[in-house]
C-alpha atoms as a PDB file:
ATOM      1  CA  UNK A   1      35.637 236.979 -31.864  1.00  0.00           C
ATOM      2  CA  UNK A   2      36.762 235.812 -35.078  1.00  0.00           C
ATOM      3  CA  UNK A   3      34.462 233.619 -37.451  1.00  0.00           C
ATOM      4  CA  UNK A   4      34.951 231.984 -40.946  1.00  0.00           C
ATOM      5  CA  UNK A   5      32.629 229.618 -43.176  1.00  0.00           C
ATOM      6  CA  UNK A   6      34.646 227.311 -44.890  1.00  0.00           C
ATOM      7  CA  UNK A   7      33.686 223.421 -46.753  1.00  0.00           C
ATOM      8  CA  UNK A   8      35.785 220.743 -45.438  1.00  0.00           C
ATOM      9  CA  UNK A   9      37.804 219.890 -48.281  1.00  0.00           C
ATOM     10  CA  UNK A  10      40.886 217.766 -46.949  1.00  0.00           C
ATOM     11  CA  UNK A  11      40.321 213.828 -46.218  1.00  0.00           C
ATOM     12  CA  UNK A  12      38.658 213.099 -42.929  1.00  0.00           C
ATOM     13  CA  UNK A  13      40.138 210.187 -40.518  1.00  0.00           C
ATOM     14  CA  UNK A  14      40.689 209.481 -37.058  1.00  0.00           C
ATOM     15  CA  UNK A  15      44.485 210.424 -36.911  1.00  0.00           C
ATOM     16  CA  UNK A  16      43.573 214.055 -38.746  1.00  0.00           C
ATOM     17  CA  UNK A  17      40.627 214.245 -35.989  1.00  0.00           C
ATOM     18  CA  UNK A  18      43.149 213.668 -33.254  1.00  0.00           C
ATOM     19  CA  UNK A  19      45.627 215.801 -35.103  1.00  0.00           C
ATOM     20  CA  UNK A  20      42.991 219.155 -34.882  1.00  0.00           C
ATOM     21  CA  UNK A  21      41.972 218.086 -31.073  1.00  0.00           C
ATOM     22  CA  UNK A  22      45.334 218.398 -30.077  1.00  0.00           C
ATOM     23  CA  UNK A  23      46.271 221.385 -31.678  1.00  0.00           C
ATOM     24  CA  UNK A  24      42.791 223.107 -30.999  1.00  0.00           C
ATOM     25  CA  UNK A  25      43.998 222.520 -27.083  1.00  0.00           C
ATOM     26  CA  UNK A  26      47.344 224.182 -27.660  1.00  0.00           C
ATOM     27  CA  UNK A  27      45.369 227.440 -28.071  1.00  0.00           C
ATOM     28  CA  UNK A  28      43.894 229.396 -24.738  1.00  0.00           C
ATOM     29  CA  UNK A  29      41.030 230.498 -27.259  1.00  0.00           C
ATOM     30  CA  UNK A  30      37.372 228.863 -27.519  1.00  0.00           C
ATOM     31  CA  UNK A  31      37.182 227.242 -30.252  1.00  0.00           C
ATOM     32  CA  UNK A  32      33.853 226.059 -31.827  1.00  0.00           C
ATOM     33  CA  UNK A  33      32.870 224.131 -35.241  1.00  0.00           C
ATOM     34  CA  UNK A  34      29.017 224.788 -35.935  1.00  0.00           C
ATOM     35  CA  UNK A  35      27.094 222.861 -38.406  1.00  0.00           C
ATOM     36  CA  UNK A  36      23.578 223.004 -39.475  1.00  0.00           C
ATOM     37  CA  UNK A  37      22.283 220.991 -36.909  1.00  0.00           C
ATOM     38  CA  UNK A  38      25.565 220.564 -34.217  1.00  0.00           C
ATOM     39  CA  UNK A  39      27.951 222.797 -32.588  1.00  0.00           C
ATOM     40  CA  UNK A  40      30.964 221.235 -30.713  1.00  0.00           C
ATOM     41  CA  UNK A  41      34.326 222.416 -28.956  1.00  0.00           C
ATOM     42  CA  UNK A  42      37.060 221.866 -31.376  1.00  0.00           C
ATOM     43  CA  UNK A  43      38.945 220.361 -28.100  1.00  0.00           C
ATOM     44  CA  UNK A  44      36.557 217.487 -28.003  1.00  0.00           C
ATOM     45  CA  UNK A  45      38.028 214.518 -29.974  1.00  0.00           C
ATOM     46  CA  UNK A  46      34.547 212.643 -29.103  1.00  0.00           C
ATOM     47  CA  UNK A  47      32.471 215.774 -30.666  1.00  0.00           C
ATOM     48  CA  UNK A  48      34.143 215.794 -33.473  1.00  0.00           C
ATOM     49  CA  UNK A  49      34.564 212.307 -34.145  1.00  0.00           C
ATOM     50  CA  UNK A  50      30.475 212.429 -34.269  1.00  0.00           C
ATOM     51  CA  UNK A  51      30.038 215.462 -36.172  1.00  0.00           C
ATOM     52  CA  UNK A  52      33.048 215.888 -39.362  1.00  0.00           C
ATOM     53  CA  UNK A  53      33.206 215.218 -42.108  1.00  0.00           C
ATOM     54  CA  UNK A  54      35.099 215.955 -45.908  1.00  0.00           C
ATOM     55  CA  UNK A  55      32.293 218.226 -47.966  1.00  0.00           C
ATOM     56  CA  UNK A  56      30.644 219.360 -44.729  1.00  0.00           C
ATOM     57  CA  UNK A  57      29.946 223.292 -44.368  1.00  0.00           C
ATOM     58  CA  UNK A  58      31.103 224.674 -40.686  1.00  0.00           C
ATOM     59  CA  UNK A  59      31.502 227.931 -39.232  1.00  0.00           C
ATOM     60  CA  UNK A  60      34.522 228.166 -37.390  1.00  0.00           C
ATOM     61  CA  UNK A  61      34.061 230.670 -34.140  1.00  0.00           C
ATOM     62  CA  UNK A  62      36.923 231.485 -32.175  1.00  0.00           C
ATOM     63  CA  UNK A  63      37.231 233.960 -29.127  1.00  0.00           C
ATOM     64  CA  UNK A  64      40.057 234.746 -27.255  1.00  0.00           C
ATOM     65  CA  UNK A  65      43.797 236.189 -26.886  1.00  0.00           C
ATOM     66  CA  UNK A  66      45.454 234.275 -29.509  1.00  0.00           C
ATOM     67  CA  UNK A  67      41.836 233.664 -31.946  1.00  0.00           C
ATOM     68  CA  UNK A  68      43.377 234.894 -35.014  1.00  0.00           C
ATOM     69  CA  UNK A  69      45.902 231.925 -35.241  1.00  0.00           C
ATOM     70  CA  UNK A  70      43.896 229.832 -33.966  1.00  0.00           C
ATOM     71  CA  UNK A  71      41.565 230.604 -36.681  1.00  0.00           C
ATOM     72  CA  UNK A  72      43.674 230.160 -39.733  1.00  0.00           C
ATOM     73  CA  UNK A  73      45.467 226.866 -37.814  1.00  0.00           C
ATOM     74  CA  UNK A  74      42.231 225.052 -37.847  1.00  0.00           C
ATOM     75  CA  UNK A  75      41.205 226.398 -41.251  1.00  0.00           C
ATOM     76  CA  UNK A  76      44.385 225.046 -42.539  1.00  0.00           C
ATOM     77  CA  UNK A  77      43.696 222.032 -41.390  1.00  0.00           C
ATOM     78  CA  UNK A  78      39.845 221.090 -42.377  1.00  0.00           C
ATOM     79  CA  UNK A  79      41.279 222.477 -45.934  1.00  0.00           C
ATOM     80  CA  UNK A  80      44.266 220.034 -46.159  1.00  0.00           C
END
């Protein structure tokens, strides 16, 4: 299992939402975002739709045969 704290620094918006939800589903990992009070499946478009946004601190937890890219993918991402 991989896991990283990072602060969502890129611009938030439906099309960058659907952007991570599809890529997070490209990836045979689980792969979670966990906030303070929420933690949702980065494969969820509705989850995260309700739960992120720019400035926010997650923990991204990944666990499976391909985590590590997975892991700096979606890191890459909430950063942009």
């Amino acid at each position: 299992m991989r896991v990283k704290d990072v602060t969502i620094t890129g611009e938030i918006n439906l099309k960058k939402l659907m952007e991570l939800a599809e890529i997070a589903n490209q990836y045979e990992s689980d792969i979670h975002l966990v906030g303070e009070t929420f933690k949702i499946d980065a494969k969820s478009l509705m989850g995260l739709l309700a739960s992120i946004r720019t400035g926010l601190n997650v923990t991204i937890m990944v666990k499976g045969e391909d985590e590590e890219l997975a892991l700096k993918t979606i890191k890459t991402l909430l950063m942009a």
